[in-house]
N, C-alpha and C. Protein backbone atom coordinates (compact mmCIF):
# COMPACT_ATOMS: atom_id res chain seq x y z
N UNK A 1 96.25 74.47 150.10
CA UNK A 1 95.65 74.41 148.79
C UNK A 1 96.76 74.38 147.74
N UNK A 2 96.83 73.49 147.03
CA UNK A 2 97.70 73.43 145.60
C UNK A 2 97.46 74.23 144.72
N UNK A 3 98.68 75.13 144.05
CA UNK A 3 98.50 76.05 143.14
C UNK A 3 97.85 75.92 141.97
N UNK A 4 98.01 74.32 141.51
CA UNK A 4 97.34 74.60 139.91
C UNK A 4 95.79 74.19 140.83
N UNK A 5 95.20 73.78 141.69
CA UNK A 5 93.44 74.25 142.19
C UNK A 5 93.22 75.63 142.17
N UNK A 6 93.91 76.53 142.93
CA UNK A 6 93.37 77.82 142.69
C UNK A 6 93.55 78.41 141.45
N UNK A 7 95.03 78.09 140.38
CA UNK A 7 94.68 78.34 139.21
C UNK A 7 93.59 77.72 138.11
N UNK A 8 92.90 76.54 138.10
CA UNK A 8 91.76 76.12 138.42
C UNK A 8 90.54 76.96 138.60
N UNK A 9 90.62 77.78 139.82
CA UNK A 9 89.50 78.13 140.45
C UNK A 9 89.34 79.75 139.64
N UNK A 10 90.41 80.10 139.61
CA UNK A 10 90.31 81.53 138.54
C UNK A 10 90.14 81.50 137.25
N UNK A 11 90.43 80.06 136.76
CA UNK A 11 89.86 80.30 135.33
C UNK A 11 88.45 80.16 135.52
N UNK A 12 87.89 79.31 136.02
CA UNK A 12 86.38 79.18 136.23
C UNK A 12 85.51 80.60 136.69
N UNK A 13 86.25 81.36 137.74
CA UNK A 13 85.60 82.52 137.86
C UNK A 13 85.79 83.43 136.61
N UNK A 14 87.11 83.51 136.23
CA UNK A 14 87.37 84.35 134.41
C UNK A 14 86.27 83.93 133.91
N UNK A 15 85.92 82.61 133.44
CA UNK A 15 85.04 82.57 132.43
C UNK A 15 83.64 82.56 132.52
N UNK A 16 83.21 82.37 134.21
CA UNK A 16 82.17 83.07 134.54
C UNK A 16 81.83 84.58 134.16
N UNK A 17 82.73 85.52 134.20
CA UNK A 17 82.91 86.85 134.05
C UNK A 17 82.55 87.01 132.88
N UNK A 18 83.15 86.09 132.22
CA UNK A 18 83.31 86.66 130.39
C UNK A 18 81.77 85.92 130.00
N UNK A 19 81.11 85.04 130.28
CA UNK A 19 80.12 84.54 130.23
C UNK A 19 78.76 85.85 130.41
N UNK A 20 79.00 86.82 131.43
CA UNK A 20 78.49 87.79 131.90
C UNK A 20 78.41 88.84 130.99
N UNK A 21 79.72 89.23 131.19
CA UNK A 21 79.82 90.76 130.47
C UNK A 21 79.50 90.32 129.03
N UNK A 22 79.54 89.32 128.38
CA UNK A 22 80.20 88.87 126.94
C UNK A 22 80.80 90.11 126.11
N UNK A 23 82.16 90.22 126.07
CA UNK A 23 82.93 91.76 125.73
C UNK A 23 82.98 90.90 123.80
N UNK A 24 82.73 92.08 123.01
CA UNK A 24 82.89 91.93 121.74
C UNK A 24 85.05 92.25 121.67
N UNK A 25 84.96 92.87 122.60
CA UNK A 25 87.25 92.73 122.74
C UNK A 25 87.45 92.83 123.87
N UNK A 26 88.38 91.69 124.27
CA UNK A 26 89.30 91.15 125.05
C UNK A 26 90.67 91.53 125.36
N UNK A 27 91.39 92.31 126.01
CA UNK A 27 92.60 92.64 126.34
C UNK A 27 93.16 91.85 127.00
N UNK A 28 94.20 90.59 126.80
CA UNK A 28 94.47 90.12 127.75
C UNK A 28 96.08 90.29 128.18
N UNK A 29 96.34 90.64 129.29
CA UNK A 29 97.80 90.74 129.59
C UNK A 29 98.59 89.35 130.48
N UNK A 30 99.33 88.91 129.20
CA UNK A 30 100.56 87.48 130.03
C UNK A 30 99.55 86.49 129.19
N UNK A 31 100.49 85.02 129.53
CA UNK A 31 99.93 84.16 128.64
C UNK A 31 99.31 83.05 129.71
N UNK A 32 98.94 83.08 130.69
CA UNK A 32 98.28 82.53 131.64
C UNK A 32 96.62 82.73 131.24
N UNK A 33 96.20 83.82 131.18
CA UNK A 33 94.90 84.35 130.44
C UNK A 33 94.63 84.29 129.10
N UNK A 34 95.78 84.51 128.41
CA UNK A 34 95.63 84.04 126.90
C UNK A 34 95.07 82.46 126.92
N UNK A 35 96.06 81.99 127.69
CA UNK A 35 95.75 80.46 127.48
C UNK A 35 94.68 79.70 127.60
N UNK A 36 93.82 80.09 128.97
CA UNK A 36 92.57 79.97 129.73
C UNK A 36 91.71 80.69 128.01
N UNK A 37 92.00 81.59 127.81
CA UNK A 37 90.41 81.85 126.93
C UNK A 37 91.03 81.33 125.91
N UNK A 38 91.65 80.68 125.11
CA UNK A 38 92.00 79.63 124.20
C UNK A 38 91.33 78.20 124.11
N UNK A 39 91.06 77.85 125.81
CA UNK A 39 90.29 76.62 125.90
C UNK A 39 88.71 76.99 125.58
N UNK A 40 87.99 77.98 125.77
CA UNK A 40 87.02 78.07 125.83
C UNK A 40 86.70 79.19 124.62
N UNK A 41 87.13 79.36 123.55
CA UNK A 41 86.31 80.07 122.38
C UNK A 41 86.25 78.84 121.62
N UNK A 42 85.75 79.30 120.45
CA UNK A 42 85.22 78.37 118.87
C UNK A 42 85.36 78.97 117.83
N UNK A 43 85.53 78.51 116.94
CA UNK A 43 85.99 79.07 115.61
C UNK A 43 86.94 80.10 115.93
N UNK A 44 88.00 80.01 116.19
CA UNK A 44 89.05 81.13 116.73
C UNK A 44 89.74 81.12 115.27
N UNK A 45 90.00 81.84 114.80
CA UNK A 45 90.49 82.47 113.74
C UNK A 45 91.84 83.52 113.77
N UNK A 46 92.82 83.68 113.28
CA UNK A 46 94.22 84.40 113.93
C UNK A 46 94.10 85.14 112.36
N UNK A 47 95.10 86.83 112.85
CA UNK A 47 95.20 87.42 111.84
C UNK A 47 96.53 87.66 111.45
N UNK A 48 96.67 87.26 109.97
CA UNK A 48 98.42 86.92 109.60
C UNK A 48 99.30 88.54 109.81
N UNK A 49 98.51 89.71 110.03
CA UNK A 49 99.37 90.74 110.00
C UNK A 49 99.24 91.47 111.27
N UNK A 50 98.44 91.11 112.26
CA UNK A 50 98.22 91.32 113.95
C UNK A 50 98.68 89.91 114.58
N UNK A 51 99.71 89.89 115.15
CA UNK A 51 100.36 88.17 115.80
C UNK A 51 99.51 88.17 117.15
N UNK A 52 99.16 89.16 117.48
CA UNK A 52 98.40 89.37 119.19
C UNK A 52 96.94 89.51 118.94
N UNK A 53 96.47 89.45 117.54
CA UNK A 53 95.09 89.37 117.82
C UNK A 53 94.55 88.29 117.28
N UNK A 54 93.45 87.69 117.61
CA UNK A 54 92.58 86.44 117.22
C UNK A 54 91.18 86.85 117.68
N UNK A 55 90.24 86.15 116.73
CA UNK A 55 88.79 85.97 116.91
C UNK A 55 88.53 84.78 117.36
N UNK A 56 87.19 84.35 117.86
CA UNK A 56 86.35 83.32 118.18
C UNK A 56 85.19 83.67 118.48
N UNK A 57 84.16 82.79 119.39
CA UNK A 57 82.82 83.37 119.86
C UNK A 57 82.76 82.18 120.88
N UNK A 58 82.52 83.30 122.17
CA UNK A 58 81.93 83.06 123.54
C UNK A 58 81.00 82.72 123.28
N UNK A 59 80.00 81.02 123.06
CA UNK A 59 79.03 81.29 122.95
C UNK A 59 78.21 81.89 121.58
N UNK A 60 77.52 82.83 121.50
CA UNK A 60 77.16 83.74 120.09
C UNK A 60 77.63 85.09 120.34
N UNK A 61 78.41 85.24 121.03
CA UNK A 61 78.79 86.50 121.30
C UNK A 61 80.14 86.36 120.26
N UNK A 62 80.82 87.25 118.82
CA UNK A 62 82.09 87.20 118.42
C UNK A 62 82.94 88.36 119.42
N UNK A 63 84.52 87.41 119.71
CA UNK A 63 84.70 88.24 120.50
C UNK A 63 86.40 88.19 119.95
N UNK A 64 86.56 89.72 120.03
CA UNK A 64 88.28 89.91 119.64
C UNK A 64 89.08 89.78 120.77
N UNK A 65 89.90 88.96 120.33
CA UNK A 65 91.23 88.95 121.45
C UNK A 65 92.79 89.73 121.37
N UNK A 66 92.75 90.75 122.20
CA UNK A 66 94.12 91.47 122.04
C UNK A 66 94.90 90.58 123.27
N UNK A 67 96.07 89.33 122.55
CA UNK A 67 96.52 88.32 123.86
C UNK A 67 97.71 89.72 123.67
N UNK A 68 98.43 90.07 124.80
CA UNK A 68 99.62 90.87 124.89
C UNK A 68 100.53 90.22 126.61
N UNK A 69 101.96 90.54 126.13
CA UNK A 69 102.57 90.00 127.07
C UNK A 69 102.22 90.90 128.25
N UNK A 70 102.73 90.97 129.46
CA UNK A 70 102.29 91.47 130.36
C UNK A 70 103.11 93.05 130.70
N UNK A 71 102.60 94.06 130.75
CA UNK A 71 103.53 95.57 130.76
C UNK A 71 104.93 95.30 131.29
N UNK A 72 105.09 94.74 132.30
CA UNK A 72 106.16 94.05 133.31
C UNK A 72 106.79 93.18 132.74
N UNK A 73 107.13 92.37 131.50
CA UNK A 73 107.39 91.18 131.00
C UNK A 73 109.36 91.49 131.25
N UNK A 74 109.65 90.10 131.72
CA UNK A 74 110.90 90.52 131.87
C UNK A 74 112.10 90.47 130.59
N UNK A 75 111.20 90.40 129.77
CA UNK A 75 112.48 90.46 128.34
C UNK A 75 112.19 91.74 128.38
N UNK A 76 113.42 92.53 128.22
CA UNK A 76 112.95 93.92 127.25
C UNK A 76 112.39 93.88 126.20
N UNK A 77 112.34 93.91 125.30
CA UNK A 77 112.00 94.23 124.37
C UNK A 77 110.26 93.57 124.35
N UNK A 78 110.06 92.95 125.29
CA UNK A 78 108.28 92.78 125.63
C UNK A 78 107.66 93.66 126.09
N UNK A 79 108.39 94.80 127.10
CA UNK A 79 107.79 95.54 127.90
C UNK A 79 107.27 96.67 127.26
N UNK A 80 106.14 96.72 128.09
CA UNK A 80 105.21 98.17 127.30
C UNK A 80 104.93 99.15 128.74
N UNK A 81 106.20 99.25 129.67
CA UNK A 81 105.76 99.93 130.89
C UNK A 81 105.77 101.23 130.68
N UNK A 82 106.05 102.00 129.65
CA UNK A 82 105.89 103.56 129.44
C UNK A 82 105.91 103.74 128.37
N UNK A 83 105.34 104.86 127.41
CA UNK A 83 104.76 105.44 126.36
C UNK A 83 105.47 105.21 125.46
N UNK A 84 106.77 105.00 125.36
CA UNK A 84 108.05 104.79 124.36
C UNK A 84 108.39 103.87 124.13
N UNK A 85 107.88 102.98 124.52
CA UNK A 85 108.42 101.32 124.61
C UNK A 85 107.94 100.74 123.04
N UNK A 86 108.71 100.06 122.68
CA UNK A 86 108.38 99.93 120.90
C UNK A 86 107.53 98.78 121.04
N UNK A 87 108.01 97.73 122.30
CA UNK A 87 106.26 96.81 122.09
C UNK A 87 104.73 97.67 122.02
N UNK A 88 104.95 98.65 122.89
CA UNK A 88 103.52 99.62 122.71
C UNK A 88 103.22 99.99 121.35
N UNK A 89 104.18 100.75 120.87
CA UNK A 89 104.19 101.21 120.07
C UNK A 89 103.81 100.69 118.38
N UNK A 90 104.80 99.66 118.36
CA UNK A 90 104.64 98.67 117.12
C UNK A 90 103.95 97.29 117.23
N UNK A 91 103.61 96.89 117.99
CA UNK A 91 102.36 95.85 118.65
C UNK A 91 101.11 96.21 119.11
N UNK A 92 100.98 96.41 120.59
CA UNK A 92 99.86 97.29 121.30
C UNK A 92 98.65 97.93 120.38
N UNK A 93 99.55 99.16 120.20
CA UNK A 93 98.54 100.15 119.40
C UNK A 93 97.96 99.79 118.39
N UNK A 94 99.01 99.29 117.57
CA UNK A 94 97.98 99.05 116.23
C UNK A 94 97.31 97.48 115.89
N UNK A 95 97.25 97.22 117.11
CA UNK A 95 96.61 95.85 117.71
C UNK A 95 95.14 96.16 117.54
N UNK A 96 95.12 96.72 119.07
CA UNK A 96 93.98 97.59 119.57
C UNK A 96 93.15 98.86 118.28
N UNK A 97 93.77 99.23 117.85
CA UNK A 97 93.44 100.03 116.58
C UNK A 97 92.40 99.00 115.44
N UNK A 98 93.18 98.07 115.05
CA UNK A 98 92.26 97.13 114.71
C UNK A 98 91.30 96.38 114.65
N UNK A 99 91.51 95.86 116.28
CA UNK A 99 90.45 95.30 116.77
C UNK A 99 89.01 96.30 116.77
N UNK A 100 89.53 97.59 117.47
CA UNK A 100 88.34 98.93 116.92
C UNK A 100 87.87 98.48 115.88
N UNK A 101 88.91 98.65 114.60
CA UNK A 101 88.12 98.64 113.61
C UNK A 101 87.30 97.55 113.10
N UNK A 102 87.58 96.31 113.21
CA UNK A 102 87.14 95.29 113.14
C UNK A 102 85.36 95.15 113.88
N UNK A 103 85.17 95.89 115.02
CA UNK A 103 84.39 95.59 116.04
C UNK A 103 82.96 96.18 114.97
């Protein structure tokens, strides 16, 4: 089986999922998943003072997107693998904080 078919085959099951649950926020970790739910929202809308968050709607469902690199990302200064890490800290949180508030 060729890799981009099964990558293929997981976006189709992702967006089966998200079709399901329809989540009003989205956490997504790495840009493989960012990318996949990029093809499939509408009216996606980006916020000039959150770089990791964006709106759209699944459908009629509005749904927030927290895209974040992946905890593991191999630049430093991406990584959010423990509590101190300033991507957590100065990205992450007050990402997610928002999106709360927003919801």
């Amino acid at each position: 089986m060729r890799s981009c078919y099964a990558l293929d085959t997981c976006r189709e099951h992702f967006l089966a999922t998200l079709k399901i649950l329809q989540p009003t926020i989205l956490i997504l970790q790495g840009e493989k998943a960012a990318g996949w739910t990029n093809t499939f929202l509408t009216d996606v809308r980006k916020f000039a003072d959150y770089p990791y968050l964006y709106e759209g709607y699944l459908g009629e469902v509005r749904t927030l997107v927290c895209a974040f690199y992946h905890p593991s990302a191999q630049r430093p200064w991406q990584r959010w693998d423990h509590s101190h890490a300033p991507y957590l800290t100065e990205f992450v949180e007050p990402t997610l904080r928002e999106a709360i508030r927003l919801v």
